[in-house]
Protein backbone atom coordinates (compact mmCIF):
# COMPACT_ATOMS: atom_id res chain seq x y z
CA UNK A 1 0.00 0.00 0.00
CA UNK A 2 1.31 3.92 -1.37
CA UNK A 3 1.78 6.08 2.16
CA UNK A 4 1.18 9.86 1.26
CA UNK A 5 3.86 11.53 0.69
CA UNK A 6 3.23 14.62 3.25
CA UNK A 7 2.89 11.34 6.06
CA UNK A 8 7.16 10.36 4.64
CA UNK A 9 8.17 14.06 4.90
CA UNK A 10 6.99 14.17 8.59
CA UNK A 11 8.97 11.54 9.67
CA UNK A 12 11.54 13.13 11.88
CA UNK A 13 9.57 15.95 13.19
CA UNK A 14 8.18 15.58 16.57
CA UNK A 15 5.09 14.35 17.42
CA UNK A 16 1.74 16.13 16.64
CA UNK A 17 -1.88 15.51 16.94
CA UNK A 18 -1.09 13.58 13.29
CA UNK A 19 2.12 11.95 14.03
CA UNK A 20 3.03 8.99 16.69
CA UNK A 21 5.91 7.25 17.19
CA UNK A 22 6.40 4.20 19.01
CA UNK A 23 10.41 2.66 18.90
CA UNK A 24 8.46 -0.72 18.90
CA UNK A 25 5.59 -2.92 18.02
CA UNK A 26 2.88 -2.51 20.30
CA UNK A 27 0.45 -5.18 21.03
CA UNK A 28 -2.62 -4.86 19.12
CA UNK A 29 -4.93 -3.30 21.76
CA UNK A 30 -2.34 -0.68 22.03
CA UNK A 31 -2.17 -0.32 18.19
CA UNK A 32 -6.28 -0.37 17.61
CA UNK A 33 -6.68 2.54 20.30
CA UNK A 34 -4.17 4.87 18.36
CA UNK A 35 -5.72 4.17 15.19
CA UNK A 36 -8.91 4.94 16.69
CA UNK A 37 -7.91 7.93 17.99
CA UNK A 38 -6.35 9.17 15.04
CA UNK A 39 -9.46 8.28 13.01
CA UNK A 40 -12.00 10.06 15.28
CA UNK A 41 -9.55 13.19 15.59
CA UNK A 42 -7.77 14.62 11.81
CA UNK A 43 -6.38 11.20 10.75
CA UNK A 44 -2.96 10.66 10.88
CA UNK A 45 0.20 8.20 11.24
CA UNK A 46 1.85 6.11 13.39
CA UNK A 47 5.47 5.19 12.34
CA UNK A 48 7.00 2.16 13.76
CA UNK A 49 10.80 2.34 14.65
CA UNK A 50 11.47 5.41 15.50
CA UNK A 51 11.74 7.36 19.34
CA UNK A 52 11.21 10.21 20.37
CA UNK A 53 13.38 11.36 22.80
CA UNK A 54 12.91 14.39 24.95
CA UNK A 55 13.28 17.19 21.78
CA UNK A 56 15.25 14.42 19.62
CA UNK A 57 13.93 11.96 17.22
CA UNK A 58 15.90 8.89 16.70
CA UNK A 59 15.68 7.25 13.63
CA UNK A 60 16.26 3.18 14.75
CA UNK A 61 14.05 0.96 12.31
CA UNK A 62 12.04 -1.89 13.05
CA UNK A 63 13.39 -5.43 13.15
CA UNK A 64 12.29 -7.97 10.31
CA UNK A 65 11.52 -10.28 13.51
CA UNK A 66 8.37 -8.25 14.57
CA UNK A 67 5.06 -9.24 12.52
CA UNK A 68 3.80 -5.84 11.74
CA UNK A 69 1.35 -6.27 8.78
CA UNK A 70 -0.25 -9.13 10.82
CA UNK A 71 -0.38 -6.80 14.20
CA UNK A 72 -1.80 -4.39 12.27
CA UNK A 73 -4.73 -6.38 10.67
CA UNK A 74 -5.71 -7.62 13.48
CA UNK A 75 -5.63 -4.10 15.25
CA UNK A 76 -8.57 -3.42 12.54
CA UNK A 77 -10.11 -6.09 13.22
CA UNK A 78 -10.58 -4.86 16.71
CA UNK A 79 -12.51 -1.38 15.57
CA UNK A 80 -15.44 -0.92 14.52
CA UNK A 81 -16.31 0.10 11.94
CA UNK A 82 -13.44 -0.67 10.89
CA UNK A 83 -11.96 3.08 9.25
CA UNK A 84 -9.60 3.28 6.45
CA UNK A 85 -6.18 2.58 7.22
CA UNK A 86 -2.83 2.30 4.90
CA UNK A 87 0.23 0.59 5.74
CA UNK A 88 3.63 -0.40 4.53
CA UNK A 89 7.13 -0.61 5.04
CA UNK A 90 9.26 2.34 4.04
CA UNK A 91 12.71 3.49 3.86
CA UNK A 92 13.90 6.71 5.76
CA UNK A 93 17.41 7.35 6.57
CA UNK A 94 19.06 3.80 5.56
CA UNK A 95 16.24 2.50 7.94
CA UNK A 96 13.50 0.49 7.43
CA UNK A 97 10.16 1.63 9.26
CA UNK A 98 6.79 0.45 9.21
CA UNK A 99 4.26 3.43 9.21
CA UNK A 100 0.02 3.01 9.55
CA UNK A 101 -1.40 6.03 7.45
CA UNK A 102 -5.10 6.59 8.86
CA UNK A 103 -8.04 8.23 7.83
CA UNK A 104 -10.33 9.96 9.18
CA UNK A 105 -13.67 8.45 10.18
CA UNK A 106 -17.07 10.07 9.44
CA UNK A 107 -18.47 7.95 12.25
CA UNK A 108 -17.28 7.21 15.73
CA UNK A 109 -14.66 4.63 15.94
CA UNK A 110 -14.54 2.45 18.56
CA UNK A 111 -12.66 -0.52 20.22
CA UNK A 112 -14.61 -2.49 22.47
CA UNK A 113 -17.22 0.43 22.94
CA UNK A 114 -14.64 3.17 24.00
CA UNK A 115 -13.61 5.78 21.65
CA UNK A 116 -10.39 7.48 22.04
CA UNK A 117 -9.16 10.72 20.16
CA UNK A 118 -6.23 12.30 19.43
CA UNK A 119 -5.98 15.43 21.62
CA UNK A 120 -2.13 17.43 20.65
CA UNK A 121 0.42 14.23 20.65
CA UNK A 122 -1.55 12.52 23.29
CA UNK A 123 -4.00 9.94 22.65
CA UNK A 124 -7.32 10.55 25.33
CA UNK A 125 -10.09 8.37 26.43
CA UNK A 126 -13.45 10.26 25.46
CA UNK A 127 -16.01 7.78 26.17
CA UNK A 128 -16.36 7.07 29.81
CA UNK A 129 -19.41 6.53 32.15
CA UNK A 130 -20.79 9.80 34.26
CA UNK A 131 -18.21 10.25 36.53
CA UNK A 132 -19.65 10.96 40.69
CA UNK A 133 -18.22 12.27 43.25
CA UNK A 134 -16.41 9.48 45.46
CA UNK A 135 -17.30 9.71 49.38
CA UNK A 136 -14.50 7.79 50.97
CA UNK A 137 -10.81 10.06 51.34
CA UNK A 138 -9.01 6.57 50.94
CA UNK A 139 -10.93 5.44 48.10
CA UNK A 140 -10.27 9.38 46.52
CA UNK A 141 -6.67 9.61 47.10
CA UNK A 142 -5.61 6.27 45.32
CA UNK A 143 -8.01 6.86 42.70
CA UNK A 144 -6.25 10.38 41.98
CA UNK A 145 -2.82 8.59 42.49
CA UNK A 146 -3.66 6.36 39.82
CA UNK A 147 -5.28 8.44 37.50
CA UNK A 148 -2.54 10.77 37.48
CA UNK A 149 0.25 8.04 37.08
CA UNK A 150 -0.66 6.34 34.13
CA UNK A 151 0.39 9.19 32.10
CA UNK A 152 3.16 7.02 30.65
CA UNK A 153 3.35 3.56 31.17
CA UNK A 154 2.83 -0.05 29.09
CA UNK A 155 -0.33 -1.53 27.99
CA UNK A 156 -0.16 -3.95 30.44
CA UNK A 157 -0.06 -1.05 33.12
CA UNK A 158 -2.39 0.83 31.83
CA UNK A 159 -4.80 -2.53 31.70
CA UNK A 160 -4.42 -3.14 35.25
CA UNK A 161 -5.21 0.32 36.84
CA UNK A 162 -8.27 -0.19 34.57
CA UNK A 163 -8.95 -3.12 36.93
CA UNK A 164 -7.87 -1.15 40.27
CA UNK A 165 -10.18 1.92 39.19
CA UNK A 166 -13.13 -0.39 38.90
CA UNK A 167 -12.43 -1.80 42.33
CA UNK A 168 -12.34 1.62 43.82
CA UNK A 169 -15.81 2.29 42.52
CA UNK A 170 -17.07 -0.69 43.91
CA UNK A 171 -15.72 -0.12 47.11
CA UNK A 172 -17.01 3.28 47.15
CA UNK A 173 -20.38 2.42 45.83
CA UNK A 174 -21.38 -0.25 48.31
CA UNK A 175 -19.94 1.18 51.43
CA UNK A 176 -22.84 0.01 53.77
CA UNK A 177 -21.85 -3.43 52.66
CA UNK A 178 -18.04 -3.46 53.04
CA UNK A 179 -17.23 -0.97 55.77
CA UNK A 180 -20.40 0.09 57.67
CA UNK A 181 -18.34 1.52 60.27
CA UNK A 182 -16.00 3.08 58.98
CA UNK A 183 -12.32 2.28 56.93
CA UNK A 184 -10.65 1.39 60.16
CA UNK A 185 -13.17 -1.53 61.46
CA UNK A 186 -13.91 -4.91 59.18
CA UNK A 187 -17.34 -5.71 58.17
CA UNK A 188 -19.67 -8.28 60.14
CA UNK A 189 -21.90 -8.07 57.11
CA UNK A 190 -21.96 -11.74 55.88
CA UNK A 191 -22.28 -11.11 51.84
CA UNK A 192 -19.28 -7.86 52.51
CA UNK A 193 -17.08 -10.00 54.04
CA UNK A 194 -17.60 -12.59 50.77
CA UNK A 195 -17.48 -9.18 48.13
CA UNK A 196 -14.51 -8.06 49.79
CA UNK A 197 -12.29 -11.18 49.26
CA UNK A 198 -13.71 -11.29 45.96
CA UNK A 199 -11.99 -7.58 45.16
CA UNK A 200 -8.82 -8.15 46.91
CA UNK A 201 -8.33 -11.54 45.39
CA UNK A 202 -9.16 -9.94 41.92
CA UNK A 203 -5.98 -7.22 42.52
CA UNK A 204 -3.68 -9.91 43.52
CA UNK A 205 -5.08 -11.88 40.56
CA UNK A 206 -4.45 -9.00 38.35
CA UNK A 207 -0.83 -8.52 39.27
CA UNK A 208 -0.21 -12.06 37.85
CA UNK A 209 -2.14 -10.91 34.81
CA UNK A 210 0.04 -7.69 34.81
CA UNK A 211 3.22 -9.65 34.93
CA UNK A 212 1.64 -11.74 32.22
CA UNK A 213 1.23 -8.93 29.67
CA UNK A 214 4.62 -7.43 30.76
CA UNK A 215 6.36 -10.44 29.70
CA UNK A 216 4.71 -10.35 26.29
CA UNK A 217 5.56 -6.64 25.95
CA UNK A 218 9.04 -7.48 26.33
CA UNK A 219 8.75 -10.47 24.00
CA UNK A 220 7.46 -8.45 21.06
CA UNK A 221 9.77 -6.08 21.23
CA UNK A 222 12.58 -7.79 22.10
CA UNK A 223 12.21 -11.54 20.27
CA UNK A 224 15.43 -12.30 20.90
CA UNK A 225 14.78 -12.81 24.72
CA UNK A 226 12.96 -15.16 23.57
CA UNK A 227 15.79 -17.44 23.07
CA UNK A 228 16.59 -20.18 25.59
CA UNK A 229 16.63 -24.06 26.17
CA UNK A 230 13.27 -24.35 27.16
CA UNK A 231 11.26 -27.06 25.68
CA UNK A 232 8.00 -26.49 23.59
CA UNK A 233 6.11 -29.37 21.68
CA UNK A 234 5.00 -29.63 17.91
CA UNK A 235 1.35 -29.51 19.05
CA UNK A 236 1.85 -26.36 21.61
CA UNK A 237 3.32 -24.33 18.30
CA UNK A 238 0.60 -25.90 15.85
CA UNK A 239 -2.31 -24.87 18.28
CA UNK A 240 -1.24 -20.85 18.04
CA UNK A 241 -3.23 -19.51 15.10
CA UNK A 242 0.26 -17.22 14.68
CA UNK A 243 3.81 -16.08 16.51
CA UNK A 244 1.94 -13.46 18.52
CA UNK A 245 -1.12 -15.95 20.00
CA UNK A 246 2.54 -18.21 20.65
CA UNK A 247 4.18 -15.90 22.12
CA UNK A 248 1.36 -14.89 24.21
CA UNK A 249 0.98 -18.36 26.01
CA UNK A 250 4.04 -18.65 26.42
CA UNK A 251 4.09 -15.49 28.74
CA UNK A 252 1.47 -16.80 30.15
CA UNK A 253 2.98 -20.21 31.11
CA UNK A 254 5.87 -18.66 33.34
CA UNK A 255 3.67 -17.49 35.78
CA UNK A 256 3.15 -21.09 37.41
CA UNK A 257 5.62 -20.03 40.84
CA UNK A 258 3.70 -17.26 41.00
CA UNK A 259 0.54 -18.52 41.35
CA UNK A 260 1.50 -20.78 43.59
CA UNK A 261 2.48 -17.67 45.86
CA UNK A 262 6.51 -18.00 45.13
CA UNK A 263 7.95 -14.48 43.71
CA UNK A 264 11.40 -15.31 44.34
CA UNK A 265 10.74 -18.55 42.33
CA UNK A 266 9.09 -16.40 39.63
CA UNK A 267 11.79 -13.57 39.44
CA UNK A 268 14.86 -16.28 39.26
CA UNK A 269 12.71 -17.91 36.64
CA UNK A 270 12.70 -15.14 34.30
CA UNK A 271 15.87 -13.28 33.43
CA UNK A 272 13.74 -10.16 31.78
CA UNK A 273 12.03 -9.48 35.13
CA UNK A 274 15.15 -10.29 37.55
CA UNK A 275 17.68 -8.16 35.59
CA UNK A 276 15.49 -5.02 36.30
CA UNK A 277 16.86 -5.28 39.73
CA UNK A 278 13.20 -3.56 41.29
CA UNK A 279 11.88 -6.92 43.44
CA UNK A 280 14.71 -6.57 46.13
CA UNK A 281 14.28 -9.23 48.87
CA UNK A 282 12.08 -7.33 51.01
CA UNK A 283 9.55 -6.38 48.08
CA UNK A 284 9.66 -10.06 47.02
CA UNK A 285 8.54 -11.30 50.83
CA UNK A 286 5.56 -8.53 50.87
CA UNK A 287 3.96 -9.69 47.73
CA UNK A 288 4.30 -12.97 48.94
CA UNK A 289 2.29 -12.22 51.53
CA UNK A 290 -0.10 -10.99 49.76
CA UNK A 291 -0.56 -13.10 47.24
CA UNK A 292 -1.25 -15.60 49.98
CA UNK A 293 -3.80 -13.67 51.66
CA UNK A 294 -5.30 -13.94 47.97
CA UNK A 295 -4.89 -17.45 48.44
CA UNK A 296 -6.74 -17.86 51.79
CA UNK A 297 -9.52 -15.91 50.38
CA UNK A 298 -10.02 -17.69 46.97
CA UNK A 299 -9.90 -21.08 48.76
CA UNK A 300 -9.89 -21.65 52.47
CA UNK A 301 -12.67 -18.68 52.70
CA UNK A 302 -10.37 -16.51 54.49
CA UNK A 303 -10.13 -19.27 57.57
CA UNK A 304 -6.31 -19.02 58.49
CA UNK A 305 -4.63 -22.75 57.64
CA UNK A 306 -0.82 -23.90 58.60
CA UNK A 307 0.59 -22.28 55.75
CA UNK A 308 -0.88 -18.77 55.99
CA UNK A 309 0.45 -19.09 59.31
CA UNK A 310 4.27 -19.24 58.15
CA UNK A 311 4.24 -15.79 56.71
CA UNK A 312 1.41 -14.22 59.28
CA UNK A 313 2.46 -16.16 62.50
CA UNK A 314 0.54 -14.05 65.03
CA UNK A 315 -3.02 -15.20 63.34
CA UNK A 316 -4.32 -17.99 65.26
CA UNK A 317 -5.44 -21.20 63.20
CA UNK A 318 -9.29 -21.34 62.02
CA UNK A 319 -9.90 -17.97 62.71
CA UNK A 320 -11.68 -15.42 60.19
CA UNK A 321 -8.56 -12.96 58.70
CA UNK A 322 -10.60 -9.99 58.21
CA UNK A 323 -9.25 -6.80 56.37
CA UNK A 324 -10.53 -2.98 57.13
CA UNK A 325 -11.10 -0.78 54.36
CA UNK A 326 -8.04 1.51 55.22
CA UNK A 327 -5.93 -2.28 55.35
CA UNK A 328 -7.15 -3.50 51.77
CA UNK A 329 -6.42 0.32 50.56
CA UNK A 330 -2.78 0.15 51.57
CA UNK A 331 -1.88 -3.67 50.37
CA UNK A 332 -3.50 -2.74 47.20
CA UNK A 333 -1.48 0.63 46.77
CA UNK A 334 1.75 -1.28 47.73
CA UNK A 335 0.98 -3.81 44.50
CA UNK A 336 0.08 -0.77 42.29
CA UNK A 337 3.64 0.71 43.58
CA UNK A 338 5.67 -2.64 42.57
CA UNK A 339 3.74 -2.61 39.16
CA UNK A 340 4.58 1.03 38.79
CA UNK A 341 8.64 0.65 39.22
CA UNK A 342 8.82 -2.40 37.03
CA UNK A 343 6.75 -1.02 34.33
CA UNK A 344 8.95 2.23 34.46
CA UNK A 345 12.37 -0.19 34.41
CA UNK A 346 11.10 -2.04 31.90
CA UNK A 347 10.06 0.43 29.44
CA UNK A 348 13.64 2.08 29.55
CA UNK A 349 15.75 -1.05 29.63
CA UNK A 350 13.69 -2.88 26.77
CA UNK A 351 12.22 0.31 25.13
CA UNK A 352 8.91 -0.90 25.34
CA UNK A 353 5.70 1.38 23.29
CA UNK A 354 4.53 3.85 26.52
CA UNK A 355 0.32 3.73 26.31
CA UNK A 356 -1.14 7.35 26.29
């Protein structure tokens, strides 16, 4: 397919409202919200392989290992309606690039029934549900911190606070249910005690997803890490529809130590998580012990057993570990704050497509 020439003589210029860069292949998701944006805003391009970095663009390329036409069709795929969209390889510099030329879109283009525009060089949710006015401080002070720190991070990120946000306004909405008497004393409310396992185990479930989509991040736009001894079958390849679907599972199959509780089994696992050097020893041991008061929750009913007692030894066996608003606030802000460092580390040391 031709790309226009005005989109070529761009390249190099820093971003606009009609030009994105990304020094990587994003994962679809990432790459169907920028085309929507761009579509429901002037149109405009997104040009694969190059950085932007601070008032310098760096020309790099884009590796022949990443699978950009098929990304891209099944980033259309995605929309609806699906809006014309151009792409190609091209040659700028001595380097080759991979730019998405998009037009723009009469009707509302959506992905998954959000529709994002482009707004400057930024590319901004518009469709959200009525926002209200949140009644708990807690509740208002993590949702700000999150809102307002997910100006540049991965998709993966950017996925999870998603998650977190929704929790918040379920917390907030059924306060009568899940702290009746305030943030600092646990509910004897049968069906809150149930709903609020349910939404901590959910966070702790979603930090495994996080770590999931992380890994696959990194894969994509680093293949080569890829490369190791490990063992797949003939069936396991021939069951993956493509490389990406592959590569996906994959990601997801390292996460077996970690759902089983064991972070420092996890991190030694996986050499693209432990050389970030963020999970120091004493991180490592606090999201262990979370991740098993996510286990107690999703499976003993939140009755303390012999192994919950290793890592919490003053709870007494059989009892009910109950949490107080203010105590499922702070565990879940301490994940959020582990997510945060390793998605920062991780898009620096592997370059990895920030979501905006």
């Amino acid at each position: 397919m031709s790309i226009a020439q005005d989109i070529l003589d761009q390249i190099g210029q820093p971003e606009t409202e009609r030009l994105e860069y990304k020094a990587v292949l994003p994962p679809a998701a990432t790459v169907a919200q920028l085309i929507s944006a761009f579509a429901n805003a002037k149109g405009g391009a997104i040009v694969l392989g190059v950085v932007e970095n601070g008032k310098d663009v760096l020309i790099n390329g884009l590796s022949d290992e990443f699978r950009a036409v098929q990304i891209t069709r099944k980033a259309i795929d995605l929309l609806s309606p699906q809006p014309a969209v151009k792409y190609d390889y091209v040659v700028h510099q001595g380097k080759r690039l991979f730019v998405i030329e998009v037009q723009k879109s009469d009707a509302a283009v959506l992905l998954g029934g959000k529709s994002y525009v482009r707004t400057g060089d930024r590319t901004v949710l518009t469709q959200t549900a009525p926002g209200k006015a949140i009644r708990n401080a807690g509740i208002d002070r993590l949702s700000t911190i999150f809102k307002t720190s997910r100006k540049s991070c991965t998709a993966a990120r950017a996925k999870l606070l998603d998650h977190y946000e929704s929790v918040l306004l379920i917390l907030d909405d059924l306060g009568k249910l899940l702290y009746p008497k305030g943030a600092t004393v646990p509910t004897d409310n049968a069906e809150g005690k149930m709903l609020l396992r349910i939404l901590f185990s959910s966070c702790a479930d979603n930090f495994e997803i996080f770590m999931s989509d992380l890994l696959y991040e990194i894969y994509l736009a680093k293949p080569e890490t890829l490369k190791s001894n490990a063992q797949v079958t003939v069936k396991e390849v021939l069951d993956c529809t493509d490389m990406q679907e592959f590569i996906g599972r994959y990601a997801k199959s390292k996460l077996k130590k970690l759902q089983r509780g064991s972070v420092k089994g996890f991190i030694a696992d996986n050499k693209q998580i432990k050389s970030l050097g963020v999970f120091d020893a004493a991180t490592q041991e606090e999201i262990e012990k979370l991740l098993q008061i996510r286990h107690l929750y999703a499976h003993q009913n939140g009755l303390v057993d012999e192994r919950f007692r290793e890592y919490f030894p003053g709870a007494n066996l059989n009892d009910e570990f109950r949490m107080t608003l203010d105590e499922f606030l702070a565990r879940v802000e301490y994940l959020a704050q582990a997510i945060e460092a390793v998605d920062a580390a991780a898009r620096n040391d592997y370059q990895l497509a920030s979501y905006s």
